[in-house]
N, C-alpha and C. Protein backbone atom coordinates (compact mmCIF):
# COMPACT_ATOMS: atom_id res chain seq x y z
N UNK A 1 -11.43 7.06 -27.59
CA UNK A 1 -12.23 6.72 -26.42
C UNK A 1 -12.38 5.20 -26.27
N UNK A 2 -12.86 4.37 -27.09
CA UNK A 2 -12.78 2.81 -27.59
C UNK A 2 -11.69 2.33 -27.53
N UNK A 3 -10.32 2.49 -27.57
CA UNK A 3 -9.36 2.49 -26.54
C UNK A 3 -8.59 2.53 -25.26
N UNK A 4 -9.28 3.35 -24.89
CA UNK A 4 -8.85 3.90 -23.36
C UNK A 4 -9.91 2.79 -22.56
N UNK A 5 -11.32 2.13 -23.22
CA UNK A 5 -12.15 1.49 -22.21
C UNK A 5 -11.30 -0.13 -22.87
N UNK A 6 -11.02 -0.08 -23.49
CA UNK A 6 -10.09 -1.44 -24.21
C UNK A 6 -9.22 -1.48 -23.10
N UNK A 7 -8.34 -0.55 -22.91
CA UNK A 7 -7.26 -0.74 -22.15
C UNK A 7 -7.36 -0.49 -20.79
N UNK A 8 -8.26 0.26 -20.48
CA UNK A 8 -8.84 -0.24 -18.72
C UNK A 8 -9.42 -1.66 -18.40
N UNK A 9 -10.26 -1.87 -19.41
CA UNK A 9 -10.58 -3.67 -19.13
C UNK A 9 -9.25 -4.49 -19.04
N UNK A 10 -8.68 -4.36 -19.96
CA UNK A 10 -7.19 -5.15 -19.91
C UNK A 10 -6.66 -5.05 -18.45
N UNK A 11 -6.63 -3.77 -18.09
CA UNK A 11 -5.62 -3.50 -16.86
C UNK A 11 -6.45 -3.77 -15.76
N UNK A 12 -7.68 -3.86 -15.62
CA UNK A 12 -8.51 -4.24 -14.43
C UNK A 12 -8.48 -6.07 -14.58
N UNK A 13 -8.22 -6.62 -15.73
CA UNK A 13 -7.86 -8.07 -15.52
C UNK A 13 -6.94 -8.35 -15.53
N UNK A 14 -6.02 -7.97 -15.59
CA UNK A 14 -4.30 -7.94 -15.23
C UNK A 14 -4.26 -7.83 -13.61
N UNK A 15 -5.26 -7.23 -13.00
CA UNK A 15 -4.89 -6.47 -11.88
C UNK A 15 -5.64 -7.76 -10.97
N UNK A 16 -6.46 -8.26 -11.32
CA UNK A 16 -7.53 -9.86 -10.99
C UNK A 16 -6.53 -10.50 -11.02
N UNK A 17 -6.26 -10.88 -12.25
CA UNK A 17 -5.33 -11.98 -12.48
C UNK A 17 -4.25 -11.70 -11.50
N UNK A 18 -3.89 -11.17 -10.77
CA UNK A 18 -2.65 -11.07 -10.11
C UNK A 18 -3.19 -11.07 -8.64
N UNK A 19 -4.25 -10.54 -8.40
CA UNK A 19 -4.97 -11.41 -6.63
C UNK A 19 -5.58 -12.56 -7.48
N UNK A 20 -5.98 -13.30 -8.21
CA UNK A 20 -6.71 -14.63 -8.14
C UNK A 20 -5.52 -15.67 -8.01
N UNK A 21 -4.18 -15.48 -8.87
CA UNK A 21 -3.70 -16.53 -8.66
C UNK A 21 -2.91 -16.73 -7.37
N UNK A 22 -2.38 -16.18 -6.63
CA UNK A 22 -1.68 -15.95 -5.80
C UNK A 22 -3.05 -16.88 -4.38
N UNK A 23 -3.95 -16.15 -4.51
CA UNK A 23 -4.97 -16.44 -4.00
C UNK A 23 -5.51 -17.72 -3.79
N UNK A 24 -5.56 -18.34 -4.83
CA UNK A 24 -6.11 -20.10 -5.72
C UNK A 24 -4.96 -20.58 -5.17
N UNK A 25 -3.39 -20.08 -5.37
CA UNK A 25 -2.61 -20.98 -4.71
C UNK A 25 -2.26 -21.36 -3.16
N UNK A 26 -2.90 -20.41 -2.55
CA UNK A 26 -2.77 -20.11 -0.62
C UNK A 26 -4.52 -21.03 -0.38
N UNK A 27 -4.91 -20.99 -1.27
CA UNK A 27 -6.36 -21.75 -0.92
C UNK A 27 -5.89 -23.62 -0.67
N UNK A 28 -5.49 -23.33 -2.24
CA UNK A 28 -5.15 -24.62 -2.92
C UNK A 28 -4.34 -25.92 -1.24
N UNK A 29 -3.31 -24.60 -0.89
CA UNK A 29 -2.77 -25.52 -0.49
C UNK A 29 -3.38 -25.56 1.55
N UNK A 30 -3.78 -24.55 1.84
CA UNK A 30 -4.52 -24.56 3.12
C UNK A 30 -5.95 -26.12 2.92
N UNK A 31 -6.35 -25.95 1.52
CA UNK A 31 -7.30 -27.18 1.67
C UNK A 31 -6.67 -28.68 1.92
N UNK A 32 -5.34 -28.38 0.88
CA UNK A 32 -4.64 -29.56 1.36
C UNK A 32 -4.31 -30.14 2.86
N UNK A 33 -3.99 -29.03 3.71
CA UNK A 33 -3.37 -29.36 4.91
C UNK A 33 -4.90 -29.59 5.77
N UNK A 34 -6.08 -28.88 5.62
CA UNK A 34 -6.90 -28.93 6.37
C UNK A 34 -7.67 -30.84 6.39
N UNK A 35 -7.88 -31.06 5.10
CA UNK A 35 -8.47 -31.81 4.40
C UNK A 35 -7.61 -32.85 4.22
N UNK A 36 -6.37 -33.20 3.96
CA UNK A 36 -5.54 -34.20 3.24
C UNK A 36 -5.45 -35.14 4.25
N UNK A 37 -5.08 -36.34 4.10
CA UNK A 37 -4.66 -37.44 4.78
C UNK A 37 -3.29 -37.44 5.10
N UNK A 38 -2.47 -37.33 6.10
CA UNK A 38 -1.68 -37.35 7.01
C UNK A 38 -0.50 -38.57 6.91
N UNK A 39 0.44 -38.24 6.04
CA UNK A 39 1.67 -39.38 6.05
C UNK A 39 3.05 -38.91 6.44
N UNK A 40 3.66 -39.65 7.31
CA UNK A 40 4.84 -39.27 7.51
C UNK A 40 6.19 -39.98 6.92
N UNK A 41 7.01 -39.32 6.24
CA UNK A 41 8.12 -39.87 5.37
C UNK A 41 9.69 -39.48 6.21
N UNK A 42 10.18 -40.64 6.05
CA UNK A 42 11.85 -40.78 6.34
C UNK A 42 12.45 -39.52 5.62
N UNK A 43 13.79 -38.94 6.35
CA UNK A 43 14.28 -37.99 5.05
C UNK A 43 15.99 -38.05 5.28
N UNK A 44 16.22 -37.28 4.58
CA UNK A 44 17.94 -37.82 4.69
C UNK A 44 18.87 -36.66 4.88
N UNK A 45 19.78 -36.01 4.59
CA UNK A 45 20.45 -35.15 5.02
C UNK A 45 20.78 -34.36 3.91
N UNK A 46 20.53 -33.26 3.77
CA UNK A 46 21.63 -32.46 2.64
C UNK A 46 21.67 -31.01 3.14
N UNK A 47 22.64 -24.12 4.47
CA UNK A 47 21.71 -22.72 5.51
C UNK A 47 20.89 -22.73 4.55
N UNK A 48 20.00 -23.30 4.07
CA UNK A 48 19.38 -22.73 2.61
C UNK A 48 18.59 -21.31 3.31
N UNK A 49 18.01 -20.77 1.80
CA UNK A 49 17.46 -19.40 2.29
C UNK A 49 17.17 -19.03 0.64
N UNK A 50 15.76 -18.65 0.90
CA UNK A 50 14.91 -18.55 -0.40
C UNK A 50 14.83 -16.68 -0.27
N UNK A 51 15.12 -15.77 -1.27
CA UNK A 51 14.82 -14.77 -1.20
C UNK A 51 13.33 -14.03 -0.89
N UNK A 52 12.84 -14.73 -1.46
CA UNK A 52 11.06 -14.36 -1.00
C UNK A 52 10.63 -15.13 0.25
N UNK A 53 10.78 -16.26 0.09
CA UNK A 53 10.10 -16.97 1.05
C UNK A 53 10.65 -16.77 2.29
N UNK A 54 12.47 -16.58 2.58
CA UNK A 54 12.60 -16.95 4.00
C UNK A 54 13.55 -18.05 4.49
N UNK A 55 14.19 -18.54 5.33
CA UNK A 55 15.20 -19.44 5.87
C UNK A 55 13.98 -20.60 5.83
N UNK A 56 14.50 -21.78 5.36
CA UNK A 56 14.09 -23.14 5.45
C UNK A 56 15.15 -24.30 5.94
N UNK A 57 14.41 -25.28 6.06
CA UNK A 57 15.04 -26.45 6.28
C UNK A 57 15.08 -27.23 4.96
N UNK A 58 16.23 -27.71 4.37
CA UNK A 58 16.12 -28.54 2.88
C UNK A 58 16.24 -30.07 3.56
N UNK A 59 15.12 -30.48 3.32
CA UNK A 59 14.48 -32.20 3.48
C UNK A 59 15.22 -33.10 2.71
N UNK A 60 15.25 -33.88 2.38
CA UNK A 60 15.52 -34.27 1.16
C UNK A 60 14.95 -36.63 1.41
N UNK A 61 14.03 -36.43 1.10
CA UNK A 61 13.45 -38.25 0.72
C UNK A 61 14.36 -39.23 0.77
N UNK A 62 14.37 -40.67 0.90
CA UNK A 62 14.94 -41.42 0.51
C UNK A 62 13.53 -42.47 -0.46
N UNK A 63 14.10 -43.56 -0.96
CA UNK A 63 13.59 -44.17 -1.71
C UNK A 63 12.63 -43.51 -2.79
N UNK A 64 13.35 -42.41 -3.68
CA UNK A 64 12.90 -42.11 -4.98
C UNK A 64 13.24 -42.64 -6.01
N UNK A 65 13.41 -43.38 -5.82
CA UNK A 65 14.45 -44.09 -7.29
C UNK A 65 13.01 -45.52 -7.19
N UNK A 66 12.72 -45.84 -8.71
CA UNK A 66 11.69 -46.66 -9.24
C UNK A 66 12.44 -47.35 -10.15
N UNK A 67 12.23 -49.18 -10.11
CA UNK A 67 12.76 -50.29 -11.02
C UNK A 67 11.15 -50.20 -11.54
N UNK A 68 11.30 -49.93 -13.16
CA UNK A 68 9.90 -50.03 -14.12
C UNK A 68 10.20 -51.19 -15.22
N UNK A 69 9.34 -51.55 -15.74
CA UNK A 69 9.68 -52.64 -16.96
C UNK A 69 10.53 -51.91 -18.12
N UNK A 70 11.19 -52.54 -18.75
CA UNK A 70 12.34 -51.65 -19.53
C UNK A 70 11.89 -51.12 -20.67
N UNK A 71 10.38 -52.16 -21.14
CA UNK A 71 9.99 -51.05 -21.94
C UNK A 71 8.78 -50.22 -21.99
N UNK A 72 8.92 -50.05 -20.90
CA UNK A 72 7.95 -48.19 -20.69
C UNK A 72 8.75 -47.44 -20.82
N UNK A 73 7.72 -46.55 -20.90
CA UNK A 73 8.73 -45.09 -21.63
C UNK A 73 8.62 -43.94 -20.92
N UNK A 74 9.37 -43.86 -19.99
CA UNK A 74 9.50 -42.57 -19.11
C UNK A 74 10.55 -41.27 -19.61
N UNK A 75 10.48 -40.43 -19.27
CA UNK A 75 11.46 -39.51 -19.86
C UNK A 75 11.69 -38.36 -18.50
N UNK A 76 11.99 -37.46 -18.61
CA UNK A 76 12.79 -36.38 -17.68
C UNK A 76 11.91 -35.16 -17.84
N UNK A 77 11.49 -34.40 -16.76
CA UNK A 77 10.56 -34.00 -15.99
C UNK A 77 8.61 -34.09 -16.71
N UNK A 78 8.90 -35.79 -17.03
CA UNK A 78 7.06 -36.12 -17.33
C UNK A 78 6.40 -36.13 -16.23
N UNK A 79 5.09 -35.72 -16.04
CA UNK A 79 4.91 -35.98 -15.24
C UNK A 79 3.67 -37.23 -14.76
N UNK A 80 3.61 -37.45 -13.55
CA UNK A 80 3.54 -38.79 -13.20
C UNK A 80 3.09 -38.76 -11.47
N UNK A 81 2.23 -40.47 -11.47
CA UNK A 81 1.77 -40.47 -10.29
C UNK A 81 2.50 -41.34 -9.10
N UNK A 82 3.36 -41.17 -8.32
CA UNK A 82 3.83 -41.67 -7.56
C UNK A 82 2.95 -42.61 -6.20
N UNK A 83 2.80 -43.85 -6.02
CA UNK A 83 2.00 -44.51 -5.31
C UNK A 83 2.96 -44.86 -3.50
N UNK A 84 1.78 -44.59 -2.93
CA UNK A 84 2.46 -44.57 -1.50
C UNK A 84 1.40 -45.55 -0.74
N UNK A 85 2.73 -46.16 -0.22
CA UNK A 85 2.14 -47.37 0.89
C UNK A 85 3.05 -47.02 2.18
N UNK A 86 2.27 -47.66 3.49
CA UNK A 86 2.90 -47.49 4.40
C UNK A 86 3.41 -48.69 4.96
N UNK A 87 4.47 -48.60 5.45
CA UNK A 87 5.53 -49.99 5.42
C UNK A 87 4.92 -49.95 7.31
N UNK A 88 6.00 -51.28 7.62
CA UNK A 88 5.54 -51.81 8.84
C UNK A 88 6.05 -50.91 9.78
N UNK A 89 7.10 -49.76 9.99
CA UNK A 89 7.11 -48.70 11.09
C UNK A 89 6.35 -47.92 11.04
N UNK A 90 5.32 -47.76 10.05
CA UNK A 90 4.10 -46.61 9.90
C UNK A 90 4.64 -45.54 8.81
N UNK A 91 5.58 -45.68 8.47
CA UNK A 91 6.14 -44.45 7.61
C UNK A 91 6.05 -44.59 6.05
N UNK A 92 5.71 -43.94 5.70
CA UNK A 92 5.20 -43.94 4.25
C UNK A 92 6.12 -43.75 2.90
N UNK A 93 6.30 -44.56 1.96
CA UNK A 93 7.61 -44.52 0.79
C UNK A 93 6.50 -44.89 -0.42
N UNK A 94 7.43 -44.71 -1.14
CA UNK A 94 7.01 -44.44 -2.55
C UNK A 94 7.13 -45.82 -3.26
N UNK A 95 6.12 -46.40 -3.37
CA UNK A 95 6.65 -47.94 -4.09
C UNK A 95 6.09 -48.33 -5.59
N UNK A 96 5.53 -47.52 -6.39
CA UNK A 96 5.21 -47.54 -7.65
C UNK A 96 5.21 -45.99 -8.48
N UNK A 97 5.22 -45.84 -9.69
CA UNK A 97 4.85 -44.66 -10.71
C UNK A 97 3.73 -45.27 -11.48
N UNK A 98 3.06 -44.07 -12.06
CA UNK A 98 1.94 -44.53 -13.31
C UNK A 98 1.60 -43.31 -13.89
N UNK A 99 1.84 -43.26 -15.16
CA UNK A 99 1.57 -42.09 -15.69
C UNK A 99 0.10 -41.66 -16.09
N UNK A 100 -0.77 -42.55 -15.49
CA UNK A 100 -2.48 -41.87 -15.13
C UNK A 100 -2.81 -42.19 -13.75
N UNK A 101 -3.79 -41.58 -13.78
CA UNK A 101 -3.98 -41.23 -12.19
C UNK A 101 -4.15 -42.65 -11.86
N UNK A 102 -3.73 -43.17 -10.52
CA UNK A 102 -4.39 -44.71 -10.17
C UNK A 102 -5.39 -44.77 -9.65
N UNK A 103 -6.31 -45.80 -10.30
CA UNK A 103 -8.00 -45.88 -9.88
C UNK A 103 -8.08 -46.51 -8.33
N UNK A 104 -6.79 -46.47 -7.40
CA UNK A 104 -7.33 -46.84 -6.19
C UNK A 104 -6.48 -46.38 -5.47
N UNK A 105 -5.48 -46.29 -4.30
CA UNK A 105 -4.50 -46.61 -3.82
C UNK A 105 -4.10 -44.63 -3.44
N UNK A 106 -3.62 -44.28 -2.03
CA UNK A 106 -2.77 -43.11 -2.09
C UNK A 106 -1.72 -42.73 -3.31
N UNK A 107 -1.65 -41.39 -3.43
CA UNK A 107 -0.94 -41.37 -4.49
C UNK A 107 -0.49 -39.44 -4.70
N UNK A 108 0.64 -39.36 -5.04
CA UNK A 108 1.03 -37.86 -5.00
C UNK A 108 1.23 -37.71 -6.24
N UNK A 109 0.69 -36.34 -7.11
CA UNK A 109 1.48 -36.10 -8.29
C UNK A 109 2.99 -35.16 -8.53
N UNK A 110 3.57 -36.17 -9.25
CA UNK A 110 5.01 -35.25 -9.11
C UNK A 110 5.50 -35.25 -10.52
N UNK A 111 6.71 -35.55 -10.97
CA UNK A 111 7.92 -35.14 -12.10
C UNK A 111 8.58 -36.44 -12.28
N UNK A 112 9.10 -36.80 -12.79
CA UNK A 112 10.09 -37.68 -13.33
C UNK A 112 11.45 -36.68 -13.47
N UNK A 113 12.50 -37.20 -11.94
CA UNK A 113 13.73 -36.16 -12.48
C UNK A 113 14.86 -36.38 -13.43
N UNK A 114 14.91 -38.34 -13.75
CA UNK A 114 15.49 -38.28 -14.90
C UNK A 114 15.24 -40.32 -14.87
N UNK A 115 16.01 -40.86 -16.04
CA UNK A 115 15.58 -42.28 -15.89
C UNK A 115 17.05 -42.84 -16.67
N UNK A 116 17.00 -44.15 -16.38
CA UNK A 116 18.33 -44.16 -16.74
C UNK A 116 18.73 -46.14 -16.67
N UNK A 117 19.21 -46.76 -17.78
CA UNK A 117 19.12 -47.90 -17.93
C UNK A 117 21.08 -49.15 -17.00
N UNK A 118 20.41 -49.33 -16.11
CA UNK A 118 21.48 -50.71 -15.76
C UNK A 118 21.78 -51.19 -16.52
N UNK A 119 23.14 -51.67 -16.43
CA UNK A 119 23.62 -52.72 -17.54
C UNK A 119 23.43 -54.31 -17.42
N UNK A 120 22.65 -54.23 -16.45
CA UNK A 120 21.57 -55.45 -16.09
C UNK A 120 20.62 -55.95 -17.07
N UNK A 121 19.99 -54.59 -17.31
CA UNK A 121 18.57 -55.32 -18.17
C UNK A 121 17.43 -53.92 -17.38
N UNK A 122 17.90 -53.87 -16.58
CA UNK A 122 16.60 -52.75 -15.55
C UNK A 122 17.02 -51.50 -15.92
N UNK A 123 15.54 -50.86 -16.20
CA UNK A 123 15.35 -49.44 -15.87
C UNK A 123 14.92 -49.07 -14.59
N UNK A 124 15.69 -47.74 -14.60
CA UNK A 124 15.18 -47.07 -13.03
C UNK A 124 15.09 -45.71 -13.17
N UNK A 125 14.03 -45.08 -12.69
CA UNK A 125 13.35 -43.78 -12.45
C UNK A 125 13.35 -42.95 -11.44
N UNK A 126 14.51 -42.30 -11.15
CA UNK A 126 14.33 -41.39 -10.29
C UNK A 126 13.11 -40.09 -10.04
N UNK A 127 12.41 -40.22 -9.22
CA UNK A 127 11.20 -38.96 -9.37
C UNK A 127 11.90 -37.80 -8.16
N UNK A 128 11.24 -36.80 -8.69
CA UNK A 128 11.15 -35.61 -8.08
C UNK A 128 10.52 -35.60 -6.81
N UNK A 129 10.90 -35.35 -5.36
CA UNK A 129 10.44 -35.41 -4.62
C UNK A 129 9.37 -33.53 -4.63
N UNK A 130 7.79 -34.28 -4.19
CA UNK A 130 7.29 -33.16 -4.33
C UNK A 130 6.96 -31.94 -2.92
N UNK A 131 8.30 -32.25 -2.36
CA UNK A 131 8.37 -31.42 -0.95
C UNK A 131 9.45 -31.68 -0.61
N UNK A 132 10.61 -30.12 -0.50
CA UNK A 132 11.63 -30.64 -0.11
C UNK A 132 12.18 -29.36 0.92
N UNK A 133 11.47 -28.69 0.86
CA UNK A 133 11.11 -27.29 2.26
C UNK A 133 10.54 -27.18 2.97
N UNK A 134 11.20 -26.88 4.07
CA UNK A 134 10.27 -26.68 5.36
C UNK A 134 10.78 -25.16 5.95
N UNK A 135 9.79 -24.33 5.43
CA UNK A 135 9.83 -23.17 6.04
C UNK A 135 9.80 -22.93 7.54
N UNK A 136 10.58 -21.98 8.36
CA UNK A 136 9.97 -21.58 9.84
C UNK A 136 10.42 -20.05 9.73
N UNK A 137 10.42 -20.27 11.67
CA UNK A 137 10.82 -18.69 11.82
C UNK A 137 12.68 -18.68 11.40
N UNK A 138 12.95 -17.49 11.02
CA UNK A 138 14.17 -16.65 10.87
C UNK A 138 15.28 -17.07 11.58
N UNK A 139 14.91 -17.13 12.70
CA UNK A 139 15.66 -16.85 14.05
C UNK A 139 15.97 -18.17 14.54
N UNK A 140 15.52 -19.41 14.16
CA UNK A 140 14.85 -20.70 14.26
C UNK A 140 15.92 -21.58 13.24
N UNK A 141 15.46 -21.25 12.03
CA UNK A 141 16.07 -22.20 11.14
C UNK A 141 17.78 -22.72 11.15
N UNK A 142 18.56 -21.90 11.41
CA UNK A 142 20.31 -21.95 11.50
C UNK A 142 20.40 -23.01 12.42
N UNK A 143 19.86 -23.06 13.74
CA UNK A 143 19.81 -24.36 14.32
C UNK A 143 19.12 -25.42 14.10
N UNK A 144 17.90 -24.95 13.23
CA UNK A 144 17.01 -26.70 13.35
C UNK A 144 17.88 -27.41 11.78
N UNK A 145 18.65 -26.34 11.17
CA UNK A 145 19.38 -27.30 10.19
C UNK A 145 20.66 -28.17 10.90
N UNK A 146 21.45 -27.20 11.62
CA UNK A 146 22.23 -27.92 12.40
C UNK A 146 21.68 -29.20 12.99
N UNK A 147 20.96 -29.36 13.28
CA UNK A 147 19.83 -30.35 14.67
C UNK A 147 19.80 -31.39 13.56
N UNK A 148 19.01 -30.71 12.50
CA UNK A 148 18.44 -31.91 11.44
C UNK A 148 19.71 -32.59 10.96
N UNK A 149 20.55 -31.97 10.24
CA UNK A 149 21.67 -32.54 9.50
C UNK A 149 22.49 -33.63 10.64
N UNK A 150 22.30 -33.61 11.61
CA UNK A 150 23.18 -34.02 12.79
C UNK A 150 22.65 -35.51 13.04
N UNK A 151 21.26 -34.95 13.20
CA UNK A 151 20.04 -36.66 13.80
C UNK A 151 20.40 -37.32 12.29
N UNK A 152 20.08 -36.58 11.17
CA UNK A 152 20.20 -37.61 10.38
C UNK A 152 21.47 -38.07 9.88
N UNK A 153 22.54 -37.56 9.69
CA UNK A 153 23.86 -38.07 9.71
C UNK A 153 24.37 -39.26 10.42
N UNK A 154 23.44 -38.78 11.79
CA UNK A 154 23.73 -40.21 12.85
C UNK A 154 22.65 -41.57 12.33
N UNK A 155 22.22 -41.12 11.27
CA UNK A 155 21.37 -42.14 11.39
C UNK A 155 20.16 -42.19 12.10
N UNK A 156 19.08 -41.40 12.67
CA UNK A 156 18.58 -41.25 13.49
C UNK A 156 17.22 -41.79 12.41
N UNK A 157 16.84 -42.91 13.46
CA UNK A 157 15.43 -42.99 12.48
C UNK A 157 14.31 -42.09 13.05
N UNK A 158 14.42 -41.15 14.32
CA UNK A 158 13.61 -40.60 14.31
C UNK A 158 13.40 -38.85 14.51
N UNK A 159 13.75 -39.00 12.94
CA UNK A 159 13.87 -37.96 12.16
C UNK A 159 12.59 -37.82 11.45
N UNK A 160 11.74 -37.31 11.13
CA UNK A 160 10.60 -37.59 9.79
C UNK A 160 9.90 -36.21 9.28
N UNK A 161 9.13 -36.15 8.44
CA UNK A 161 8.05 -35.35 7.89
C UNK A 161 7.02 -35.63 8.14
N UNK A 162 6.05 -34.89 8.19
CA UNK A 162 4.30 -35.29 8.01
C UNK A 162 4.05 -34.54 6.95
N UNK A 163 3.20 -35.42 5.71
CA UNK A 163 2.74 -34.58 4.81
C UNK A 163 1.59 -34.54 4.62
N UNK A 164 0.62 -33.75 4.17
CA UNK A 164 -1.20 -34.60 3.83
C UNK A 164 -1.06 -34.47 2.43
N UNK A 165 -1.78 -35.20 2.33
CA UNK A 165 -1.95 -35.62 0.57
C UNK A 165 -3.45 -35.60 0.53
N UNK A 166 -4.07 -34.68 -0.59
CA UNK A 166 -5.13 -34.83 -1.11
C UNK A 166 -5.33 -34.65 -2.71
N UNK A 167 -6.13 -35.63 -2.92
CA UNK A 167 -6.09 -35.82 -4.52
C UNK A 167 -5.09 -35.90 -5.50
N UNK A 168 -3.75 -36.32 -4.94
CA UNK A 168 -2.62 -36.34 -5.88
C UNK A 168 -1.77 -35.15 -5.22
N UNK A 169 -2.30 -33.68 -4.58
CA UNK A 169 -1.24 -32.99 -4.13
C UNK A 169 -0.68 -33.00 -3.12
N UNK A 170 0.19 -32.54 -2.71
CA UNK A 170 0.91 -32.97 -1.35
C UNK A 170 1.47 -31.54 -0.61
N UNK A 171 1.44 -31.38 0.98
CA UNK A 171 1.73 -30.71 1.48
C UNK A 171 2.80 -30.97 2.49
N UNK A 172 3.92 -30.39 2.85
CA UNK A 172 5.12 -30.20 4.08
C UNK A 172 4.00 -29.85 5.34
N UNK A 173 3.88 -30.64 6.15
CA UNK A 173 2.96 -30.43 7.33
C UNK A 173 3.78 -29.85 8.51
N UNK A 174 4.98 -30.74 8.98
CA UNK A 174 5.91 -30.85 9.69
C UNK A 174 6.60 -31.49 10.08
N UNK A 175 8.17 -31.15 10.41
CA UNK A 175 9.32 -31.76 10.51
C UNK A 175 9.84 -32.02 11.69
N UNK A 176 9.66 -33.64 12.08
CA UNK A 176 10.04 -33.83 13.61
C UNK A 176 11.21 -34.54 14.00
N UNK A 177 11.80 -34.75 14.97
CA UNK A 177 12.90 -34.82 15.29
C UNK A 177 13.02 -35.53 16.95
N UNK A 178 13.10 -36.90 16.94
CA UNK A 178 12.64 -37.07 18.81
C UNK A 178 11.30 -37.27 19.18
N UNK A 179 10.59 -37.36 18.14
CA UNK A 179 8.84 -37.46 18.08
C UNK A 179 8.25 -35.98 18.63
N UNK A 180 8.97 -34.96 18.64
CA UNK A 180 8.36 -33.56 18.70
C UNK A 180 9.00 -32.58 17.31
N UNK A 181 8.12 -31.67 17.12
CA UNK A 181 8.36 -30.70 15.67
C UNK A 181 9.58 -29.88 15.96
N UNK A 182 9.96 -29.58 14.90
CA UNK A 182 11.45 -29.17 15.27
C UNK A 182 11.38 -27.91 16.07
N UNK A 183 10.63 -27.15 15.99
CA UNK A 183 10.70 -25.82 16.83
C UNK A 183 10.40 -26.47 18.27
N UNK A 184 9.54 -27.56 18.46
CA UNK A 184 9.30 -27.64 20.25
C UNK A 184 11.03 -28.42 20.65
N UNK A 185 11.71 -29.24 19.63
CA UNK A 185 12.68 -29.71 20.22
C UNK A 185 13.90 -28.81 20.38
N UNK A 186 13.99 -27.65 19.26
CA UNK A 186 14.64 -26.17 19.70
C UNK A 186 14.88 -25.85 21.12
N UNK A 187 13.57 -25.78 21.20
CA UNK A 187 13.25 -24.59 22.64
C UNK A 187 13.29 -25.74 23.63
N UNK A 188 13.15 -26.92 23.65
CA UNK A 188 13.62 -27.54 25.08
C UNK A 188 15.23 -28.02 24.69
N UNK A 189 15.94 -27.70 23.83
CA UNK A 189 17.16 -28.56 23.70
C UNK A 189 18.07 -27.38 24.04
N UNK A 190 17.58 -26.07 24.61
CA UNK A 190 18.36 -24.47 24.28
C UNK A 190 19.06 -24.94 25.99
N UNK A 191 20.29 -24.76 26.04
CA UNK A 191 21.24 -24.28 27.29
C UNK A 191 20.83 -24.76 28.34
């Protein structure tokens, strides 16, 4: 009998544990977008399609790569605080790392994707960009990759992301193209 209530407790927190986290993470990141501060980043070019999630758009950053003093000690996926300033077109890049949180300044937490020494004298740190999907509709995505890969191939500087950032995390807000989101430039660019 002292068993069977052993192993119903177990299975009634197994059964929690499996709506709380799922849960904490749809919170987590709705607070971000509601709440976060609003930056928009350059991105560059590279059908994706996630089995759970759905057809996306793959983003992909420029200026991830960090010159650090040669002797700090970074390593491959540490993780770390990436510092963001916004340059003079308004668009936001990544211009420092620190492996504690920084006591002032915007800032996203991400990965270190690997580091690697010039035969200069300089180290440089490539980080993990911490958003590199942009989910939509189904029916949607096959062209806004076409669209995307195209503006930015040409070079198009106005291509971008909006992300909000709160407290170090960061959210995919939306992906614009022509200064409208890619689904409104879809539906007026159709035939």
């Amino acid at each position: 009998m002292k068993n069977k209530k052993i192993f119903l407790v177990l299975f009634i927190a197994l059964m929690l544990a499996q709506l709380i986290v799922p849960a904490y993470m749809i919170v987590h990141r709705e607070l971000v977008l509601h709440n976060g501060k609003q930056y928009k980043f350059r991105v560059q070019p590279v059908d994706p399609y996630h089995p759970l999630r759905g057809r996306y758009v793959s983003v992909h950053l420029g200026d991830l790569q960090m010159t650090v003093p040669k002797d700090e000690k970074y390593y491959g996926n540490q993780a770390i605080y990436a510092l963001i300033t916004i340059d003079d077109m308004g668009y936001a890049r990544f211009t420092g790392i620190s492996r504690t949180v920084p006591e002032n300044g915007e800032y996203i937490k991400t990965k270190v994707a690997y580091v690697y020494d010039e035969n200069g004298g300089q180290k440089h740190v490539q980080i993990e960009a911490p958003f590199d999907r942009y989910y939509m509709e189904e029916k949607m995505a096959p062209q806004a990759e076409r669209e995307y890969n195209k503006h930015v191939r040409d070079r198009n500087d106005n291509v971008y992301v909006t992300v909000k950032v709160l407290s170090g995390s960061a959210v995919l807000e939306r992906l614009y193209i022509e200064g409208m989101t890619i689904e409104d430039y879809i539906k007026s660019n159709k035939g």
